[in-house]
C-alpha atoms as a PDB file:
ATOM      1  CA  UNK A   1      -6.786   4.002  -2.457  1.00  0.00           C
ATOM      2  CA  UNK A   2     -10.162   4.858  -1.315  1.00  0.00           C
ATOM      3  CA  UNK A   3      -9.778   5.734   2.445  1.00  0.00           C
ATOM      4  CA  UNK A   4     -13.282   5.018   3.500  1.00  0.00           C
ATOM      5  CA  UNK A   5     -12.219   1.668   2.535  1.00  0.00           C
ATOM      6  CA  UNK A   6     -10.723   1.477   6.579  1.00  0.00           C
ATOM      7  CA  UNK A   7     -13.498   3.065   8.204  1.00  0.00           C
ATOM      8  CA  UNK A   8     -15.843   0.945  10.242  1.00  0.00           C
ATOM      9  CA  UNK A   9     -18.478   2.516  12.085  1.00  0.00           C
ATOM     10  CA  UNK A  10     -20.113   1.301  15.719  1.00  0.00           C
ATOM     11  CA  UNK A  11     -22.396   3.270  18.124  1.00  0.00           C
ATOM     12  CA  UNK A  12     -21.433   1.148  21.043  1.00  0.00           C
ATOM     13  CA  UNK A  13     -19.154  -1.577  22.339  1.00  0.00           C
ATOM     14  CA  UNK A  14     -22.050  -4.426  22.038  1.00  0.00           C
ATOM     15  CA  UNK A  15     -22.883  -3.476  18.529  1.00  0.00           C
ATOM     16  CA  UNK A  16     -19.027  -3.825  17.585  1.00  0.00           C
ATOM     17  CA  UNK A  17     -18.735  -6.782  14.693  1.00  0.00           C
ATOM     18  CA  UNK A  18     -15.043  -8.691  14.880  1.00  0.00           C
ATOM     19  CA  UNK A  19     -16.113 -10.248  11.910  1.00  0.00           C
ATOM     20  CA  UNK A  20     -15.626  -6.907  10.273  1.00  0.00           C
ATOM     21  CA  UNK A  21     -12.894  -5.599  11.456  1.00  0.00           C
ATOM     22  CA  UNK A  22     -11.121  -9.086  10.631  1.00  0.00           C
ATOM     23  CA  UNK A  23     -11.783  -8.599   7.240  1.00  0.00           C
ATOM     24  CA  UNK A  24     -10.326  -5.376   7.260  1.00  0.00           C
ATOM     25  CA  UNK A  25      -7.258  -6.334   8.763  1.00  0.00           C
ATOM     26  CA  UNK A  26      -7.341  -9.260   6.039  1.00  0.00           C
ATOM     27  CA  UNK A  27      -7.516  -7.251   3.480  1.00  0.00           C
ATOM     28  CA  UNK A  28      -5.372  -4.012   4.430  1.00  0.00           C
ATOM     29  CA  UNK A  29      -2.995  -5.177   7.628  1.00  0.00           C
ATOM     30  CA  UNK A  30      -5.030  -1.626   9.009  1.00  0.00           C
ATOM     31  CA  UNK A  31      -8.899  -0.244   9.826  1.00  0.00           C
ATOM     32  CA  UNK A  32     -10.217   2.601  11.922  1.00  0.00           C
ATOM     33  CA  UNK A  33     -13.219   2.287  13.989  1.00  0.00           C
ATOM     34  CA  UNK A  34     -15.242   5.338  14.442  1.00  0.00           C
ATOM     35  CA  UNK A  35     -18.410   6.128  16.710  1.00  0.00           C
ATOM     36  CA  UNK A  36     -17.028   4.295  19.651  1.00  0.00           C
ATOM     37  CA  UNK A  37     -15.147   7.096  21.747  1.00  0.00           C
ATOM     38  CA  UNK A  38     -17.149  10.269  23.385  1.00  0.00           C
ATOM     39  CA  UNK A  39     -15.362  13.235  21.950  1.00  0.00           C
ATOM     40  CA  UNK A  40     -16.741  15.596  24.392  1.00  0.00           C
ATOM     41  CA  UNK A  41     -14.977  13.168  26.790  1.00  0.00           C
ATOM     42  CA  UNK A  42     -12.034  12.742  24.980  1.00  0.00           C
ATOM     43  CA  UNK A  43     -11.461  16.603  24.622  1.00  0.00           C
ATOM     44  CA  UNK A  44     -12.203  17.394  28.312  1.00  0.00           C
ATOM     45  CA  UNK A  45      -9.736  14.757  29.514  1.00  0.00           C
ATOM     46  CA  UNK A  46      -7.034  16.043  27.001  1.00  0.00           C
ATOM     47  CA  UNK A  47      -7.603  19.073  28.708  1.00  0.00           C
ATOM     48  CA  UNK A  48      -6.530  17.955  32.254  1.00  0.00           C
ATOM     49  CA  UNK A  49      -3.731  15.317  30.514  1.00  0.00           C
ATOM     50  CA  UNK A  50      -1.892  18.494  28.860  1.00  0.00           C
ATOM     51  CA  UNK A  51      -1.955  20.196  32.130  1.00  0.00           C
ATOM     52  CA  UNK A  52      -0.224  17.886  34.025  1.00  0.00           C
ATOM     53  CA  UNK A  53       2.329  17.678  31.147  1.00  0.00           C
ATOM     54  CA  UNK A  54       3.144  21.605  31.342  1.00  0.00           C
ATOM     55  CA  UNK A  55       3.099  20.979  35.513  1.00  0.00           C
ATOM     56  CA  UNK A  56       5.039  17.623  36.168  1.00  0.00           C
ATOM     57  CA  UNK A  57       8.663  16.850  35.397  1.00  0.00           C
ATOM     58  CA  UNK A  58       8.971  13.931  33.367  1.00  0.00           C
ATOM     59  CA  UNK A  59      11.211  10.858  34.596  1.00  0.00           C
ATOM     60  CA  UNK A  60      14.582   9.338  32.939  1.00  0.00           C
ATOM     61  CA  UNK A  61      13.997   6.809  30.145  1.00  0.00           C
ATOM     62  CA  UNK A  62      15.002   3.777  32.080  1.00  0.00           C
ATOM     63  CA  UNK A  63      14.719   2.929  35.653  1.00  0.00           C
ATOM     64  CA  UNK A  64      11.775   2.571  36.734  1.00  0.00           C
ATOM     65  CA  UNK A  65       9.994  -0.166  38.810  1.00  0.00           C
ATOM     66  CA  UNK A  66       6.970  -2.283  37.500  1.00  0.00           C
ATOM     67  CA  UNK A  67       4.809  -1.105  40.390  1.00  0.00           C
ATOM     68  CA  UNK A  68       5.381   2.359  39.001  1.00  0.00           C
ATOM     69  CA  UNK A  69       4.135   1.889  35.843  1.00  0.00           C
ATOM     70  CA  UNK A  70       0.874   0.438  37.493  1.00  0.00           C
ATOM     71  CA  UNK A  71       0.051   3.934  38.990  1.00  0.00           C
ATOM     72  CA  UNK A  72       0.178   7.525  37.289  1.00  0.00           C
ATOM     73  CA  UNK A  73       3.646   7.641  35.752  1.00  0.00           C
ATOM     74  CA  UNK A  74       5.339  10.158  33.112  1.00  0.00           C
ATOM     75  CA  UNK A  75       8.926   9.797  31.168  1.00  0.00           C
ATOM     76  CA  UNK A  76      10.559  10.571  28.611  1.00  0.00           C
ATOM     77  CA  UNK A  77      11.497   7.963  25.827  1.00  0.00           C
ATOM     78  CA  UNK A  78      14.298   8.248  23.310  1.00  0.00           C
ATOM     79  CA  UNK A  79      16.543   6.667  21.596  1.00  0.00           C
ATOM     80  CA  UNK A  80      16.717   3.136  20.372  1.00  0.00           C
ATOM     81  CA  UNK A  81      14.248   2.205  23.259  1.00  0.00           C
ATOM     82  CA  UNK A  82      14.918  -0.069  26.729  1.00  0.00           C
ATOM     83  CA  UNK A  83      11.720  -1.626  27.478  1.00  0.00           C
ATOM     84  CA  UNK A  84      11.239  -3.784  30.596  1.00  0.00           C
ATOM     85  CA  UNK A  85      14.757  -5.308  30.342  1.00  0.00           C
ATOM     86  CA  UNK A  86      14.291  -5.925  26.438  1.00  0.00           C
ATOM     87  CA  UNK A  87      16.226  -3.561  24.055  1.00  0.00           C
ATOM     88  CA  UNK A  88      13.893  -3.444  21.051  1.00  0.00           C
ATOM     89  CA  UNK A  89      15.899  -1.423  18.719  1.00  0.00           C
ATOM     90  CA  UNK A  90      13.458   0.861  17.553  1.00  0.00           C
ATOM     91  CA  UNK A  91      14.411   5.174  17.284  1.00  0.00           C
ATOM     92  CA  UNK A  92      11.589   7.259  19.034  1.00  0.00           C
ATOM     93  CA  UNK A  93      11.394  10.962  20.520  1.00  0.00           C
ATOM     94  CA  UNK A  94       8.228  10.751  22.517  1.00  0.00           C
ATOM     95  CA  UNK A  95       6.309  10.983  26.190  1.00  0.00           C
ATOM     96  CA  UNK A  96       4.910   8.211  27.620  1.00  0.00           C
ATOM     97  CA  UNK A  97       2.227   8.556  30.602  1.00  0.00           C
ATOM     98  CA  UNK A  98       0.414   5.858  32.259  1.00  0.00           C
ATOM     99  CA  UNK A  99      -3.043   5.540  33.070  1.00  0.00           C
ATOM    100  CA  UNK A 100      -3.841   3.235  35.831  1.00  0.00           C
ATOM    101  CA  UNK A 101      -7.453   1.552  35.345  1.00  0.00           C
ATOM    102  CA  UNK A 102      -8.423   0.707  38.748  1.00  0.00           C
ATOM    103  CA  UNK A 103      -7.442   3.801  40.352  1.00  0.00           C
ATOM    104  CA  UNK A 104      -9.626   7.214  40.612  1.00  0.00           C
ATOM    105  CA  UNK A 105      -9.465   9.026  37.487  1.00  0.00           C
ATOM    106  CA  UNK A 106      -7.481  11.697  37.730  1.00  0.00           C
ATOM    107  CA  UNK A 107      -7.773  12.874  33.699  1.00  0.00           C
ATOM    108  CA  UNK A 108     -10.947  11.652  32.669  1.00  0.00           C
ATOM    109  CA  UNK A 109      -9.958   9.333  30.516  1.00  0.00           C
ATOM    110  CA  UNK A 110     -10.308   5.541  32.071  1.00  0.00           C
ATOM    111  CA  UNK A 111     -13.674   5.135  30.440  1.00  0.00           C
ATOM    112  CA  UNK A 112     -12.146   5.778  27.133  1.00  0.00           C
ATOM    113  CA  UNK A 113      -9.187   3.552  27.997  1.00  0.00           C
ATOM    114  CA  UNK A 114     -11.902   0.670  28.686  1.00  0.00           C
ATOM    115  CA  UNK A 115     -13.169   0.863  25.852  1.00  0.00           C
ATOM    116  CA  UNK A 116      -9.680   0.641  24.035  1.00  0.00           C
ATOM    117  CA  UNK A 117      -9.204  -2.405  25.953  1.00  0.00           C
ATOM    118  CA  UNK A 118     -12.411  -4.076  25.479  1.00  0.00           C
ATOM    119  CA  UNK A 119     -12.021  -3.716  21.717  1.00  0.00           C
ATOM    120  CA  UNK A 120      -8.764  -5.435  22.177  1.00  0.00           C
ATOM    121  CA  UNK A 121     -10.375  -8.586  23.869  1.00  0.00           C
ATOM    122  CA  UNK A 122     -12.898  -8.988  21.880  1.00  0.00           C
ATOM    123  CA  UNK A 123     -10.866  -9.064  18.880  1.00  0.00           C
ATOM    124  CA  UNK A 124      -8.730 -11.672  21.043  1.00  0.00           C
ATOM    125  CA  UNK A 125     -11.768 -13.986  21.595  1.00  0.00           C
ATOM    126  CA  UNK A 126     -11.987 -12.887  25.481  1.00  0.00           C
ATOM    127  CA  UNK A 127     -14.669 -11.445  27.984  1.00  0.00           C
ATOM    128  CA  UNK A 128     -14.970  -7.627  26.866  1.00  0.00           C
ATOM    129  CA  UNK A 129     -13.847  -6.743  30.436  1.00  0.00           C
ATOM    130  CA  UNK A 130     -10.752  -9.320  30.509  1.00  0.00           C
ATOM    131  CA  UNK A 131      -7.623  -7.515  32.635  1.00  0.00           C
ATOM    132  CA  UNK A 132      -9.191  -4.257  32.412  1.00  0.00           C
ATOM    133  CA  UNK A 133      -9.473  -3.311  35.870  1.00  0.00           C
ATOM    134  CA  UNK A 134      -7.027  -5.995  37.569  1.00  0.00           C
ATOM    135  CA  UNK A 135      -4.792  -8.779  36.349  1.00  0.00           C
ATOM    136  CA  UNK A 136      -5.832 -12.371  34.500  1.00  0.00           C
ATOM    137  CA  UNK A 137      -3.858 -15.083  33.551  1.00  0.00           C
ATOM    138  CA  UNK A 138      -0.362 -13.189  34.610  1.00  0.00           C
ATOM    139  CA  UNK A 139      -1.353 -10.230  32.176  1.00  0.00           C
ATOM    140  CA  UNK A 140      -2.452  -6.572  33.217  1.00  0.00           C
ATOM    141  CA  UNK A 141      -3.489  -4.035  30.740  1.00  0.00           C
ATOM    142  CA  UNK A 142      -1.089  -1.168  30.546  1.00  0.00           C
ATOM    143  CA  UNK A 143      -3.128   1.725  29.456  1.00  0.00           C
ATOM    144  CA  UNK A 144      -0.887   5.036  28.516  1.00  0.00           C
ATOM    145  CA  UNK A 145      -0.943   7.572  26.200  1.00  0.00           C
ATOM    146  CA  UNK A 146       2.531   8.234  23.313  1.00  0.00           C
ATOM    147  CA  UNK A 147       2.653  12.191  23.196  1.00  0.00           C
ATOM    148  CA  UNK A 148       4.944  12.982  20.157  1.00  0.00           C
ATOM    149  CA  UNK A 149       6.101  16.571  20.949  1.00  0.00           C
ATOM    150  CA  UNK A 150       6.271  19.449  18.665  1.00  0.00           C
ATOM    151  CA  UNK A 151      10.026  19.823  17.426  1.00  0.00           C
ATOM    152  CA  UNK A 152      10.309  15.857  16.341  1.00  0.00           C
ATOM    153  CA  UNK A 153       8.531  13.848  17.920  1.00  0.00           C
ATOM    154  CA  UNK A 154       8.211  10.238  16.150  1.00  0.00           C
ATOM    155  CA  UNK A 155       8.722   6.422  16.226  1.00  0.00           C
ATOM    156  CA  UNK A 156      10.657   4.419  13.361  1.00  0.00           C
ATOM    157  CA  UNK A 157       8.256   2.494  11.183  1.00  0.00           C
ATOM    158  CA  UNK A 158       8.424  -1.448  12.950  1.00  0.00           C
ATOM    159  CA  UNK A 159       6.425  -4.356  12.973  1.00  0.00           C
ATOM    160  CA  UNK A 160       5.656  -5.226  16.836  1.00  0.00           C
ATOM    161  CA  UNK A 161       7.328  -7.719  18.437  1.00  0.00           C
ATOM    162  CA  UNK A 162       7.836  -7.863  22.032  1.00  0.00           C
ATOM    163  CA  UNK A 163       4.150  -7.567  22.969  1.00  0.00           C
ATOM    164  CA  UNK A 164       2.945 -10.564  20.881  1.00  0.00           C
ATOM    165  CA  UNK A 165       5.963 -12.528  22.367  1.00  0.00           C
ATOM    166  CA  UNK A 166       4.294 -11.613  25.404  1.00  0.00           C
ATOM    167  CA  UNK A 167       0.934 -12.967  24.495  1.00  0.00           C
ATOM    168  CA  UNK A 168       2.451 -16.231  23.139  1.00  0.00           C
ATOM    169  CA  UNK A 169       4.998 -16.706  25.897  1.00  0.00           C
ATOM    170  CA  UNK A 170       1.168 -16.517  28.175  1.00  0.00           C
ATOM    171  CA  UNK A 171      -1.366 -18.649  25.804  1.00  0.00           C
ATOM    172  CA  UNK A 172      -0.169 -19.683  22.242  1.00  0.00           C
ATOM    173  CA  UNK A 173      -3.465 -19.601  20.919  1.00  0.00           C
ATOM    174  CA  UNK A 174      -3.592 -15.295  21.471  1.00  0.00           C
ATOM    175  CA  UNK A 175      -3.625 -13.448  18.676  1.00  0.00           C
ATOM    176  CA  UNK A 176      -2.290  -9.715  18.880  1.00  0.00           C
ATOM    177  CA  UNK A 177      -4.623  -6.881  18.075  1.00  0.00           C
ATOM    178  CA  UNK A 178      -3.211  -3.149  18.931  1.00  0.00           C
ATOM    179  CA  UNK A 179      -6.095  -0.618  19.019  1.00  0.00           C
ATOM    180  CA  UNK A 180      -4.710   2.859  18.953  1.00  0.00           C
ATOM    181  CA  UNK A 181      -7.123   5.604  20.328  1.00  0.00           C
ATOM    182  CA  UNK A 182      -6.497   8.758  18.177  1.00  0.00           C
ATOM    183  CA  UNK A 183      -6.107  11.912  20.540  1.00  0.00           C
ATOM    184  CA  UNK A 184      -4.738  14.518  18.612  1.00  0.00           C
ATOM    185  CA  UNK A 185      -6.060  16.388  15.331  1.00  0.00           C
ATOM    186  CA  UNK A 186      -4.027  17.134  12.558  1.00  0.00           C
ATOM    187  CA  UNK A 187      -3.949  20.671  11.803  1.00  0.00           C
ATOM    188  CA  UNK A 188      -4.722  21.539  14.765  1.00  0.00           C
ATOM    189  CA  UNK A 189      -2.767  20.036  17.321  1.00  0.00           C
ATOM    190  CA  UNK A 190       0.092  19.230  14.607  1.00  0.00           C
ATOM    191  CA  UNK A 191       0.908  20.197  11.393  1.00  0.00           C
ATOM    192  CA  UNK A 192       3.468  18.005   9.739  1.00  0.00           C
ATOM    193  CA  UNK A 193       4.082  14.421  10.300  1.00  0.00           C
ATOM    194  CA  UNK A 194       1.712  11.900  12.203  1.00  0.00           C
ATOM    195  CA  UNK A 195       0.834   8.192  12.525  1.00  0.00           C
ATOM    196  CA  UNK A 196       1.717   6.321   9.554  1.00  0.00           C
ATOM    197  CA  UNK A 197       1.188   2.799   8.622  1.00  0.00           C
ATOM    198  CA  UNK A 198       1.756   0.860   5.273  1.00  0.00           C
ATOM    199  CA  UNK A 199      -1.230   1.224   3.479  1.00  0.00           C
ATOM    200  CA  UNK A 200      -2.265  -1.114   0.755  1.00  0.00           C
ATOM    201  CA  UNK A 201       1.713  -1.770   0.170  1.00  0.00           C
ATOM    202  CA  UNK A 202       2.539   2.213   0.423  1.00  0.00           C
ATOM    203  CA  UNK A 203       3.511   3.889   3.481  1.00  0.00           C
ATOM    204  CA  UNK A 204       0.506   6.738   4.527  1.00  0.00           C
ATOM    205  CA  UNK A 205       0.025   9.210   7.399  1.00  0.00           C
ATOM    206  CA  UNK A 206      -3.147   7.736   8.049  1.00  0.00           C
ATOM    207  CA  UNK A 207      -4.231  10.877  10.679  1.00  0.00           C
ATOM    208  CA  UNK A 208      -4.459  12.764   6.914  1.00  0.00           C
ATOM    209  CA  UNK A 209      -7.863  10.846   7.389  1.00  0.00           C
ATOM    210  CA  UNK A 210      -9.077   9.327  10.917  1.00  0.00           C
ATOM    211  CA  UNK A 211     -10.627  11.319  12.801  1.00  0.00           C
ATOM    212  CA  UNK A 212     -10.672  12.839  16.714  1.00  0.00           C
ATOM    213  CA  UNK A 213     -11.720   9.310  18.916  1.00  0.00           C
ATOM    214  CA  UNK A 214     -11.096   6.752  16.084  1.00  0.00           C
ATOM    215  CA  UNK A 215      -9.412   3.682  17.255  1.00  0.00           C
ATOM    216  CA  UNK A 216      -7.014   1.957  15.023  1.00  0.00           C
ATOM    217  CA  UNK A 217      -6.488  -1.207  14.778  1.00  0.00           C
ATOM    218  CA  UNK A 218      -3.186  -2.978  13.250  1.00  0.00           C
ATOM    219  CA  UNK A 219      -1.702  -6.625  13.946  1.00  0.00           C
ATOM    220  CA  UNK A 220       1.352  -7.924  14.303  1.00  0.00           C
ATOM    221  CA  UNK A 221       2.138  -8.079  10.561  1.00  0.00           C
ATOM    222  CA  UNK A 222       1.370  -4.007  10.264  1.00  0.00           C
ATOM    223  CA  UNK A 223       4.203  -1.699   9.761  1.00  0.00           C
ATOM    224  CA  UNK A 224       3.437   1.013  11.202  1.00  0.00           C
ATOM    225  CA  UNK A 225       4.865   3.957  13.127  1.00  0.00           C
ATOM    226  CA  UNK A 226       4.674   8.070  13.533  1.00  0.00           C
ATOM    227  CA  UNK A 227       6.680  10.316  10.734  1.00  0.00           C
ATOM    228  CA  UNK A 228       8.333  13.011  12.633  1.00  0.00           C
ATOM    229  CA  UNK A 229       5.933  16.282  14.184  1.00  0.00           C
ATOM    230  CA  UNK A 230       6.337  19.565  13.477  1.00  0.00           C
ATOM    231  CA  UNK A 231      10.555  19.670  12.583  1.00  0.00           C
ATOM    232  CA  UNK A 232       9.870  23.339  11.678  1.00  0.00           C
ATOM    233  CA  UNK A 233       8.980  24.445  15.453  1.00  0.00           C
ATOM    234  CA  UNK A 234      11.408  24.060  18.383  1.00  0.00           C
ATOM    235  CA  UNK A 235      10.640  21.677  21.165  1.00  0.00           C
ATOM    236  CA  UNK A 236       9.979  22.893  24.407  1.00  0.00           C
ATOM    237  CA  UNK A 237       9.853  19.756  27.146  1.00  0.00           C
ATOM    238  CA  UNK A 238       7.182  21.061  29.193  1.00  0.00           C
ATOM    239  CA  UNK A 239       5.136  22.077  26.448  1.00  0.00           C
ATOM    240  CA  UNK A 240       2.491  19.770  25.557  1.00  0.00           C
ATOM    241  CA  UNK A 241       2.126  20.757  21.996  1.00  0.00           C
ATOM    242  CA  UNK A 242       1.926  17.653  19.817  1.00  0.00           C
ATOM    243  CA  UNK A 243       0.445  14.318  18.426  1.00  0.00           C
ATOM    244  CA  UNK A 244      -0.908  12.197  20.553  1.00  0.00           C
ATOM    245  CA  UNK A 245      -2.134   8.488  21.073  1.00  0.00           C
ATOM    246  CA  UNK A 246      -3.410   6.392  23.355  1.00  0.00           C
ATOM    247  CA  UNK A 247      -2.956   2.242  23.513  1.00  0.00           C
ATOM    248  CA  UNK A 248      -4.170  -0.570  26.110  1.00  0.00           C
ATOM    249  CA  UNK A 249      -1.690  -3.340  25.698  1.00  0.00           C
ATOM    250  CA  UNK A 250      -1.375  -6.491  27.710  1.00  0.00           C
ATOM    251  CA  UNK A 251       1.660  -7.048  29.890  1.00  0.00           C
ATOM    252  CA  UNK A 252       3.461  -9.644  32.361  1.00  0.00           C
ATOM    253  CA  UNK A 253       2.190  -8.624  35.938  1.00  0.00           C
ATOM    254  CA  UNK A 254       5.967  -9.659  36.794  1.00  0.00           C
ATOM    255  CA  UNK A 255       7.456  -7.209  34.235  1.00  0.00           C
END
């Protein structure tokens, strides 16, 4: 397995090619797009992101209200996983904090959530800057960053499910795309474990060879997840220590 093979490279949103990255995903279920994502800006916003982790207490697993999750929000999820009513059935250990898009920017991190998201419609045949900032067609985009915390973080390798239900429960003719924004570095951040994805029919940590700002890009057919962080070290809840990720995924506005 050659892993350049995934790599597609794009200096800007307009010069992106779908045609591409379709072929990638045709070919390996998986590809990483690289040169999209400022990683002076991604840096400085991980900056502020980890210190509101080590300040802010997280909230239960369950519980909270959809308006909520529209604004800055931060909980804990594990377990098998309660998500908007739906138990999905899928182990995780991990942090979840959302990043409203029409809101001031309290990170420094919306414009790299945009971008997420406009890779995501364009892949979807949409206007780049469908449901970015405010909701279209009963779907908002709920940007929010996975934090995997040293001591075990993870997520059991799954194909997704609930959000292309979502997608054809809105317009049948949607196709589901999930662009990941890579946040973490491996080796750096982490040591052990990472995102992992089946790879030309093996399962592969592919953070062994993405880099800082990649986005990556499975469908609904990928199985993918993240192999647990750093067993070795204990895990400290207000320590933001860890792997992270960031997604922009389209949800009900009444959900």
């Amino acid at each position: 397995m050659n892993k350049n093979d995934f790599v597609l490279n794009f200096s800007s949103i307009q010069d992106v090619d779908t045609q591409q990255i379709y072929k990638k995903l045709e070919e390996h279920h998986f590809c990483l797009l690289r040169g999209l994502i400022s990683r002076e800006m991604l840096s400085s916003g991980m900056k502020n992101l980890q210190n509101f982790i080590a300040d802010n207490d997280d909230r239960a697993c369950t519980g909270e209200s959809p308006s909520e999750v529209r604004d800055y929000f931060m909980k804990l999820s594990i377990g098998l996983g309660n998500h908007s009513g739906h138990q999905i059935n899928r182990g995780r250990f991990m942090r979840t904090i959302y990043i409203p898009l029409n809101k001031p920017d309290r990170f420094g991190l919306v414009d790299c959530f945009k971008t997420v998201g406009k890779v995501r419609n364009l892949l979807m045949r949409k206007n780049r800057e469908f449901a970015i900032e405010e909701p279209e067609e009963g779907l908002w985009t709920a940007a929010r960053v996975h934090h995997f915390p040293t001591g075990g973080g993870h997520m059991v390798p799954h194909r997704d499910t609930l959000a292309p239900q979502i997608l054809t429960e809105a317009n049948e003719k949607y196709d589901y795309y999930q662009p990941i924004l890579i946040m973490s570095r491996k080796g750096i951040d982490y040591d052990i474990g990472g995102g992992c994805a089946m790879l030309d029919g093996k399962l592969t940590e592919y953070e062994d060879f993405s880099e800082f700002g990649d986005i990556a890009i499975y469908n609904s057919s990928t199985i993918h997840g993240v192999n647990e962080i750093d067993l070795h070290k204990p895990f400290r809840q207000r320590s933001s220590t860890g792997r992270y990720s960031g997604l922009a995924t389209l949800y009900k506005t009444n959900a």
